[in-house]
C-alpha atoms as a PDB file:
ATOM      1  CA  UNK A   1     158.898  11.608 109.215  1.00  0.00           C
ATOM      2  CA  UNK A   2     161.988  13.244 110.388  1.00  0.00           C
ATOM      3  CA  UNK A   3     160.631  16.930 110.710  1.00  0.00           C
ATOM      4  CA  UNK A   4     158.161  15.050 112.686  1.00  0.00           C
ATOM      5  CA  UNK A   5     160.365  13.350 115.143  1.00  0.00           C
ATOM      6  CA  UNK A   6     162.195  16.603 115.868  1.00  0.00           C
ATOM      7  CA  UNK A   7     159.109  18.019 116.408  1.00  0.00           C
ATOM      8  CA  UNK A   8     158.250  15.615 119.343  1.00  0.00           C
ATOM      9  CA  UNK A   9     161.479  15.665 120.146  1.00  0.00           C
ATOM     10  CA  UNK A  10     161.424  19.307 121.227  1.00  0.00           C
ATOM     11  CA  UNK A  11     157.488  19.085 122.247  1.00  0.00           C
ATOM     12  CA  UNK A  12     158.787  16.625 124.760  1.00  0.00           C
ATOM     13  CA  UNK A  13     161.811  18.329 125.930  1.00  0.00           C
ATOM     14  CA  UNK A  14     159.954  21.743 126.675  1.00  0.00           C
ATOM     15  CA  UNK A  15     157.492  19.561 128.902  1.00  0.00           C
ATOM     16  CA  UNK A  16     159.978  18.194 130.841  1.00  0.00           C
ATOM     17  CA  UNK A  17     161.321  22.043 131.603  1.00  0.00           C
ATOM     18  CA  UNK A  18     157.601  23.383 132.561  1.00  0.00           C
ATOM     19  CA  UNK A  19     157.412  20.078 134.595  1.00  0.00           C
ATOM     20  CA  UNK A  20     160.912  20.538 136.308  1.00  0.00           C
ATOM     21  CA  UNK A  21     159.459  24.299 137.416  1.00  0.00           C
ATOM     22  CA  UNK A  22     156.274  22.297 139.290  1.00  0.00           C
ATOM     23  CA  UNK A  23     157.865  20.152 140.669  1.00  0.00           C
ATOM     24  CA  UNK A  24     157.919  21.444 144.113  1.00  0.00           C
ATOM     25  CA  UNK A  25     153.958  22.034 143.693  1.00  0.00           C
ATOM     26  CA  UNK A  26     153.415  17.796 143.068  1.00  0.00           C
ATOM     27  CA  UNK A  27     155.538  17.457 146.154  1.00  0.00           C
ATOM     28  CA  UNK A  28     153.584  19.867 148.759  1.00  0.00           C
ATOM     29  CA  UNK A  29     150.138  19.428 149.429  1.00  0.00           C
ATOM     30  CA  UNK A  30     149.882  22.852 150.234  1.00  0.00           C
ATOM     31  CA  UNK A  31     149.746  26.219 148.271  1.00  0.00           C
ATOM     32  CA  UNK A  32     152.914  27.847 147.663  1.00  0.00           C
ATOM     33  CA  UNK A  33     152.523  31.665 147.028  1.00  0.00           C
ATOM     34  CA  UNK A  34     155.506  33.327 145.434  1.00  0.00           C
ATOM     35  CA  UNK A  35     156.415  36.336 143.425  1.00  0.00           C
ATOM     36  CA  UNK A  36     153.377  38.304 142.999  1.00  0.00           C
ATOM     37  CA  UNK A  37     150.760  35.720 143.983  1.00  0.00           C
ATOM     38  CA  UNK A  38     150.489  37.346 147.161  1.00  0.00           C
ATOM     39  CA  UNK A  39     148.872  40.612 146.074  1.00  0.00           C
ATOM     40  CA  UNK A  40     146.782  38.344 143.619  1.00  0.00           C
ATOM     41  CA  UNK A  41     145.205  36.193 146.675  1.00  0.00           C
ATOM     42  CA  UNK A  42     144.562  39.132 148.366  1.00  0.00           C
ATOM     43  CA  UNK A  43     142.708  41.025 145.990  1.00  0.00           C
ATOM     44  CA  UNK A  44     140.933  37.921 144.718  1.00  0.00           C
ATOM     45  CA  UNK A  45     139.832  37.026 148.111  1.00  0.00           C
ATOM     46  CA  UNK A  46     138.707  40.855 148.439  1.00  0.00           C
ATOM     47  CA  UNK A  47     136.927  40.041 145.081  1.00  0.00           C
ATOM     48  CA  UNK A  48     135.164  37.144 146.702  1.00  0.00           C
ATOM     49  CA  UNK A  49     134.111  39.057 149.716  1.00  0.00           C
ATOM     50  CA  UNK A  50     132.917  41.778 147.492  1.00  0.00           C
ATOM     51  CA  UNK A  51     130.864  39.505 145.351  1.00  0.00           C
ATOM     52  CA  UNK A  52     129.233  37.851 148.594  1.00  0.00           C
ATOM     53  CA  UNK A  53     128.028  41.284 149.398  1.00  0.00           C
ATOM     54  CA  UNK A  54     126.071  42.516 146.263  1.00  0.00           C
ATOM     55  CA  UNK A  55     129.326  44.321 144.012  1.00  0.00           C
ATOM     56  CA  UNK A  56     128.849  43.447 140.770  1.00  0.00           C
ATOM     57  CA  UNK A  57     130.545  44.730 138.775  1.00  0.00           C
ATOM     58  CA  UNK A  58     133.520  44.974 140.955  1.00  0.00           C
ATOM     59  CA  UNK A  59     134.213  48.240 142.418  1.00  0.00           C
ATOM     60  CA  UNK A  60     135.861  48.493 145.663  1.00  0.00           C
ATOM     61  CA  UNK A  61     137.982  45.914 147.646  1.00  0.00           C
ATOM     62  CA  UNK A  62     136.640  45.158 151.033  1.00  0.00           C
ATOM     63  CA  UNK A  63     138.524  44.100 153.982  1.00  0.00           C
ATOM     64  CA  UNK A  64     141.698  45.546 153.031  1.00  0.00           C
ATOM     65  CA  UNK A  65     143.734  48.477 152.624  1.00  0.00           C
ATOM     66  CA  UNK A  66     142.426  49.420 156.457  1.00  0.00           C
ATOM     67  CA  UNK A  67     138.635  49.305 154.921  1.00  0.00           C
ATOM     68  CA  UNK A  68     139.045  52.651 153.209  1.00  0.00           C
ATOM     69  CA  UNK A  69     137.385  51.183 150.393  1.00  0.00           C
ATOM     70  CA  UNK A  70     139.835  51.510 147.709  1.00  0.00           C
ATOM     71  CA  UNK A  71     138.589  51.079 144.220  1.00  0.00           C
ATOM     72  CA  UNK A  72     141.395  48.800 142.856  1.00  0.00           C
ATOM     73  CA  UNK A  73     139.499  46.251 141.226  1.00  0.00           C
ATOM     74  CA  UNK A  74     138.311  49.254 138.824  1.00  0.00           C
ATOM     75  CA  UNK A  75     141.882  49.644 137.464  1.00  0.00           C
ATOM     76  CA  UNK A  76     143.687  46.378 138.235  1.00  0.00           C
ATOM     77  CA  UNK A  77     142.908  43.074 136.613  1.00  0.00           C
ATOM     78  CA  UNK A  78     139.031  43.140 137.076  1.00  0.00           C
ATOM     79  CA  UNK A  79     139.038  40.247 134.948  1.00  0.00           C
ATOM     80  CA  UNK A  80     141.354  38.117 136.678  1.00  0.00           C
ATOM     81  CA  UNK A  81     140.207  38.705 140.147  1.00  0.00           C
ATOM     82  CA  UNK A  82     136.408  38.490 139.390  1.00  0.00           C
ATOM     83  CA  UNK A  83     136.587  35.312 137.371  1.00  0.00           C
ATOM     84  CA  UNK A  84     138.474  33.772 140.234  1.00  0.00           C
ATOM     85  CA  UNK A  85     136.318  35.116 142.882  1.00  0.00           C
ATOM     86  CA  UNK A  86     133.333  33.864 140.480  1.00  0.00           C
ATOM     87  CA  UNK A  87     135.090  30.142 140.755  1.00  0.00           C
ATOM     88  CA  UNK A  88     135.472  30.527 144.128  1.00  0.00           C
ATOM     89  CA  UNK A  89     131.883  30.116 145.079  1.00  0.00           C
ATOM     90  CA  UNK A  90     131.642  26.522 143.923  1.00  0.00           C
ATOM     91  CA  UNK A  91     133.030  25.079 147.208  1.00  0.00           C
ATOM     92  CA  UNK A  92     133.169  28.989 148.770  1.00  0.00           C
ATOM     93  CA  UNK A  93     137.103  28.372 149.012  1.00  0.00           C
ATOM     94  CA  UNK A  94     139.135  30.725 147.242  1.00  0.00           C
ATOM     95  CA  UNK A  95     141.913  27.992 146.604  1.00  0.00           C
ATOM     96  CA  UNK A  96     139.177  26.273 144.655  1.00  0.00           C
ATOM     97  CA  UNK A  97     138.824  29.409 142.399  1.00  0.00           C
ATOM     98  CA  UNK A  98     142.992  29.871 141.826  1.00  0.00           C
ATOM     99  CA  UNK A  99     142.499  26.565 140.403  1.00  0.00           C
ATOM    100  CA  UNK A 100     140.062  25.873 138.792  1.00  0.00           C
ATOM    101  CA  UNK A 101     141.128  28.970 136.424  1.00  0.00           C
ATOM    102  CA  UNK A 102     144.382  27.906 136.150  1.00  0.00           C
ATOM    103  CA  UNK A 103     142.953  24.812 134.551  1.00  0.00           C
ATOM    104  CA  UNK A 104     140.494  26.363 132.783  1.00  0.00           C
ATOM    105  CA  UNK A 105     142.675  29.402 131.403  1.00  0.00           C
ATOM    106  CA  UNK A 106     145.742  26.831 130.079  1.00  0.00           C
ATOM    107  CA  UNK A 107     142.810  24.436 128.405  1.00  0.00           C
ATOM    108  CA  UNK A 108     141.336  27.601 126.406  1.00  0.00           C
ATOM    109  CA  UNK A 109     144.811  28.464 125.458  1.00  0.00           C
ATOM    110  CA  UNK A 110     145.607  24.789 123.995  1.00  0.00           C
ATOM    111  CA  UNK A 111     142.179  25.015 122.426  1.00  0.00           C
ATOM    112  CA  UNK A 112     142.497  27.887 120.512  1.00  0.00           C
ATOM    113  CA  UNK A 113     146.160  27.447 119.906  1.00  0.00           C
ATOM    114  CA  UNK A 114     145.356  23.987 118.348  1.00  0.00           C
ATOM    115  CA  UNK A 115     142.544  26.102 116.223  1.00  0.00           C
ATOM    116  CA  UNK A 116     144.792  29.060 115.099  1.00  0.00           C
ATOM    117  CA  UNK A 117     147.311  26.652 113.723  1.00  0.00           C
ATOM    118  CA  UNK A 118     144.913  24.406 111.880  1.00  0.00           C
ATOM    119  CA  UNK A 119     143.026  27.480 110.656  1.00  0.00           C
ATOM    120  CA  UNK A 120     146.385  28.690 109.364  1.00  0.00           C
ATOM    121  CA  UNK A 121     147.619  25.375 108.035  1.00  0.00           C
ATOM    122  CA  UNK A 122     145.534  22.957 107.827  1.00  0.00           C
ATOM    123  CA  UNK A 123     147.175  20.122 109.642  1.00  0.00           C
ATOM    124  CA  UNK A 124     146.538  18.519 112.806  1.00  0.00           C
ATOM    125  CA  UNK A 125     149.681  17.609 113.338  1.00  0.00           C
ATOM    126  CA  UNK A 126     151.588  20.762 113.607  1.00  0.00           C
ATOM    127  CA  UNK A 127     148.045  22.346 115.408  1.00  0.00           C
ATOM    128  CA  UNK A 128     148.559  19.728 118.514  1.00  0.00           C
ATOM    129  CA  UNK A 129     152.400  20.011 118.311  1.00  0.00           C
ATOM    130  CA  UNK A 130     151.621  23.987 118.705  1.00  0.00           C
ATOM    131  CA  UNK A 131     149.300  23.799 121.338  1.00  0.00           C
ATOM    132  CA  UNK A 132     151.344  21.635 123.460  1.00  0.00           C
ATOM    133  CA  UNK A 133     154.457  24.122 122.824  1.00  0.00           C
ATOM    134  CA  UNK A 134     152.168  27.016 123.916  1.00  0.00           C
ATOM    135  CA  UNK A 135     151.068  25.989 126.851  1.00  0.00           C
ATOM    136  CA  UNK A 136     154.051  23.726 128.149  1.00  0.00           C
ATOM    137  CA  UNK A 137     156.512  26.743 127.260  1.00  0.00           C
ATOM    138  CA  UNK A 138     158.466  27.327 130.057  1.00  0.00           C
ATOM    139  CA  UNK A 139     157.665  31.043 130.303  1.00  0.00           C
ATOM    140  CA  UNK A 140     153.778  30.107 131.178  1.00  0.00           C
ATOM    141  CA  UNK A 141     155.362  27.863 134.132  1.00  0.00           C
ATOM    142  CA  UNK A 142     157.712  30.772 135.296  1.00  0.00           C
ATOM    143  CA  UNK A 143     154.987  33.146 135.332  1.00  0.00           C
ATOM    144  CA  UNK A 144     152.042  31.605 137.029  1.00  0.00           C
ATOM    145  CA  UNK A 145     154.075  29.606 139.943  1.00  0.00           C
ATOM    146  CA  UNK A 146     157.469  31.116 140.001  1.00  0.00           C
ATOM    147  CA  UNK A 147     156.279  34.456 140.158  1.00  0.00           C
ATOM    148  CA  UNK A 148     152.913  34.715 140.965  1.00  0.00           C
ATOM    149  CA  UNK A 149     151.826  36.680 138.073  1.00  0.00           C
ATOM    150  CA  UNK A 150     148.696  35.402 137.472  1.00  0.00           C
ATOM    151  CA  UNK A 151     147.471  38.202 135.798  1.00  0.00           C
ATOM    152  CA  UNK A 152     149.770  37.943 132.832  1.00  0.00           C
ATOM    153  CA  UNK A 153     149.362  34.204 132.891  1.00  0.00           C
ATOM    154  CA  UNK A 154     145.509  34.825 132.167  1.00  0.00           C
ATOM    155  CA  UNK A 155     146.656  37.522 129.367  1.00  0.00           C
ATOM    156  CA  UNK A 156     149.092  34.990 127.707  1.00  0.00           C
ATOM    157  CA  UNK A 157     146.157  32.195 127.965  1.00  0.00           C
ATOM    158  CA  UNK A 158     143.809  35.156 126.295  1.00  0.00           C
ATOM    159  CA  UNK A 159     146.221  35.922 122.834  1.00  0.00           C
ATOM    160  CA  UNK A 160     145.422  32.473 121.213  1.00  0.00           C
ATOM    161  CA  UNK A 161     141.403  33.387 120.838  1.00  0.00           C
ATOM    162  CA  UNK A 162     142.183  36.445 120.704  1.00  0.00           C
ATOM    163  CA  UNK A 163     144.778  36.315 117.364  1.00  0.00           C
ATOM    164  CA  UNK A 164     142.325  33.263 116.119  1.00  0.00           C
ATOM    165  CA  UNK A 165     139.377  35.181 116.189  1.00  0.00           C
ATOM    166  CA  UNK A 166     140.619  38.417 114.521  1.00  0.00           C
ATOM    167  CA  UNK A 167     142.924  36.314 112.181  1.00  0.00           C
ATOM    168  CA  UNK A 168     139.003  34.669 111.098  1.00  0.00           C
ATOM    169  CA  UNK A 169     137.529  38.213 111.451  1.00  0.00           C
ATOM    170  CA  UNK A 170     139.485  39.689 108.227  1.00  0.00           C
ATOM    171  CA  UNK A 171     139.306  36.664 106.542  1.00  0.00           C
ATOM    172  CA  UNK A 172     135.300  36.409 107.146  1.00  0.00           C
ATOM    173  CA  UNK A 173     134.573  39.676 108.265  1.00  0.00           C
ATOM    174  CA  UNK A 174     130.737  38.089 109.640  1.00  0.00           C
ATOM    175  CA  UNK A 175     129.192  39.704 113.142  1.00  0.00           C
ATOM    176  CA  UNK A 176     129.715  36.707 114.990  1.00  0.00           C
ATOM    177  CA  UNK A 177     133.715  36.869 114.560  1.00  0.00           C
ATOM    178  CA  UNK A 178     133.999  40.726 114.980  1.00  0.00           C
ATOM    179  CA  UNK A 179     132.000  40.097 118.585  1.00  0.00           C
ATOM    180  CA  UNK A 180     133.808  37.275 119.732  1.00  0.00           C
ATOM    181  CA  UNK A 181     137.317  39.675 118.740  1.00  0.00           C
ATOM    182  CA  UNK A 182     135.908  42.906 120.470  1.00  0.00           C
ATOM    183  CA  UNK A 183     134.954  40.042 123.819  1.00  0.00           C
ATOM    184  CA  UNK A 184     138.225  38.576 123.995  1.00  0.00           C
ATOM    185  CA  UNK A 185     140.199  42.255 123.673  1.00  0.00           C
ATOM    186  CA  UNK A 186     138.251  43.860 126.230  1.00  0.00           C
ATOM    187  CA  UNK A 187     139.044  40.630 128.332  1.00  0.00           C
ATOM    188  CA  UNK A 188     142.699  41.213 127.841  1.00  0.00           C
ATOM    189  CA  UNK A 189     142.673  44.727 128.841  1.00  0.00           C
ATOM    190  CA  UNK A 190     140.500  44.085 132.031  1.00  0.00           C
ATOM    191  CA  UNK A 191     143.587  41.610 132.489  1.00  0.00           C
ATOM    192  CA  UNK A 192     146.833  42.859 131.957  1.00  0.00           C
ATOM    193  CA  UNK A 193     147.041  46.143 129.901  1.00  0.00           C
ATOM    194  CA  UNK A 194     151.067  45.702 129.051  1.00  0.00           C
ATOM    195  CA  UNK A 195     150.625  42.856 127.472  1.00  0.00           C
ATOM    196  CA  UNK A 196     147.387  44.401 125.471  1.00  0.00           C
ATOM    197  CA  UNK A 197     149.577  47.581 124.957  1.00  0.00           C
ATOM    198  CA  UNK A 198     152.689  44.983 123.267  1.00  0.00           C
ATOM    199  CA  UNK A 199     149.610  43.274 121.253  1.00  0.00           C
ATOM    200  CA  UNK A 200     147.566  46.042 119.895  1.00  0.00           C
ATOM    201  CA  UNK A 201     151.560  47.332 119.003  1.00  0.00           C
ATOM    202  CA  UNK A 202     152.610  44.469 117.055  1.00  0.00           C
ATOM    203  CA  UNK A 203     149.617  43.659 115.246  1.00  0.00           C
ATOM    204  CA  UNK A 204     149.487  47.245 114.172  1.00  0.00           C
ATOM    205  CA  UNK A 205     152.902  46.912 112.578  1.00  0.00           C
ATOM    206  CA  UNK A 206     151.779  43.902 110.867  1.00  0.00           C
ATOM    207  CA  UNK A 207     148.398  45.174 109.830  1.00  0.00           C
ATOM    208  CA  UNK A 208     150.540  48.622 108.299  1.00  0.00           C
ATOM    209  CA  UNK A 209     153.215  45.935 107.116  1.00  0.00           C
ATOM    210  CA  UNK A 210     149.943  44.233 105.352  1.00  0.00           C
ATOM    211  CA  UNK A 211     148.391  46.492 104.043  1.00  0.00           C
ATOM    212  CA  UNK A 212     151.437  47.845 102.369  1.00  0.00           C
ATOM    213  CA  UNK A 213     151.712  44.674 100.796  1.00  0.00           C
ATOM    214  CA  UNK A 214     148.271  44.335  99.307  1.00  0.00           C
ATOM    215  CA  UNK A 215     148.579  47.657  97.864  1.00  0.00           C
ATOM    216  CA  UNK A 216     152.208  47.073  95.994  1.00  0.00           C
ATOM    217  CA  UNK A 217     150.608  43.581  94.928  1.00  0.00           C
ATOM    218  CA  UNK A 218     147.634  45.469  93.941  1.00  0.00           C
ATOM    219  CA  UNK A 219     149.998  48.517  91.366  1.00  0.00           C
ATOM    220  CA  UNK A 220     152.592  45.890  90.625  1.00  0.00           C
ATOM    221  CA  UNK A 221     149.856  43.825  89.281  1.00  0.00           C
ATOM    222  CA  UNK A 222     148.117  46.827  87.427  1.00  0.00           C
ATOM    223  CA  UNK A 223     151.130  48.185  85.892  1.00  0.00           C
ATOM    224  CA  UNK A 224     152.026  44.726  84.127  1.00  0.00           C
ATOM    225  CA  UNK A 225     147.951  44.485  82.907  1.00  0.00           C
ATOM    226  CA  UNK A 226     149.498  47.692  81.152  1.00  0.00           C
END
């Protein structure tokens, strides 16, 4: 009972912090861009304007960089700027499309952060506490309205499916886990390649660092069934 109550304790301490950073957002009823988020409503706008006309997928952005039609959204964030532009078209406002993704990115991170956990431990408890840590971390607050980075915000929001679905991949190596792994990578590195470059690094060390292990497990074992 007391693990739990610290638990909630710091759960509901870290939400106050990501709610002290959006503050000034509940106050304004209009969109503050900072940081990066300029570049990001331009190019998603140029995304929209591209979709309207026939690109699919995304090629060039229209309407800006003096129409020399740049191809930017071949190298830069494809993902981020054609899902919002997608999003967009429900009310054809592109403020609609920021956020609805916004809400639609953080509630696929809490999903699959609640999953991972449970997959990994098998208690609900610590799964919700996790998710609600993930995506109320003040980091995720920083980065999406403090400085605009949206497309790292979408990569962050990416790793939970990502790790769950790999994680279930070498435990049940079946096609429909190997796809859904293989989606949800090349999503994250039509979002933000540093943070794919940092991911695919780290879970190589740990897939060497595992490996390693199975195969001293594996002689340790055999050389005491001698």
């Amino acid at each position: 009972m007391k693990q739990k109550a610290i638990i909630l304790f710091f759960v509901g301490l870290l939400t106050a912090i990501s709610l002290s950073y959006s503050e000034h957002y509940i106050q304004s009823s209009k969109l503050i861009i900072n940081g990066d988020g300029f570049n990001h409503h331009v190019l998603a706008l140029s995304a929209f304007h591209a979709l309207k006309n026939g690109q699919f997928p995304l090629r060039v952005a229209e309407g800006v960089f003096c129409n020399l039609s740049y191809p930017i959204h071949q190298f830069y964030s494809p993902f981020t700027h054609t899902f919002i532009a997608i999003l967009s078209f429900i009310n054809d406002n592109i403020y609609t499309g920021f956020a609805l993704s916004v809400i639609l990115m953080t509630l696929l991170a809490f999903l699959f952060s609640y999953l991972l956990i449970k997959y990994l431990f098998n208690d609900e408890w610590y799964a919700v506490t996790a998710a609600f840590v993930y995506i109320c971390s003040p980091y995720l607050s920083i980065t999406r309205q403090l400085r605009g980075a949206y497309s790292e915000f979408f990569a962050i929001c990416l790793l939970p499916p990502l790790l769950y679905f790999i994680i279930k991949s070498i435990n049940k190596p079946i096609f429909k886990n190997l796809l859904l792994s293989v989606v949800f990578l090349v999503l994250l590195m039509h979002t933000h390649l540093i943070t794919c470059f940092y991911f695919i690094f780290f879970s190589s060390i740990f897939f060497i660092l595992h490996i390693s292990y199975l195969f001293y497990s594996y002689y340790k074992n055999k050389n005491k069934a001698l």
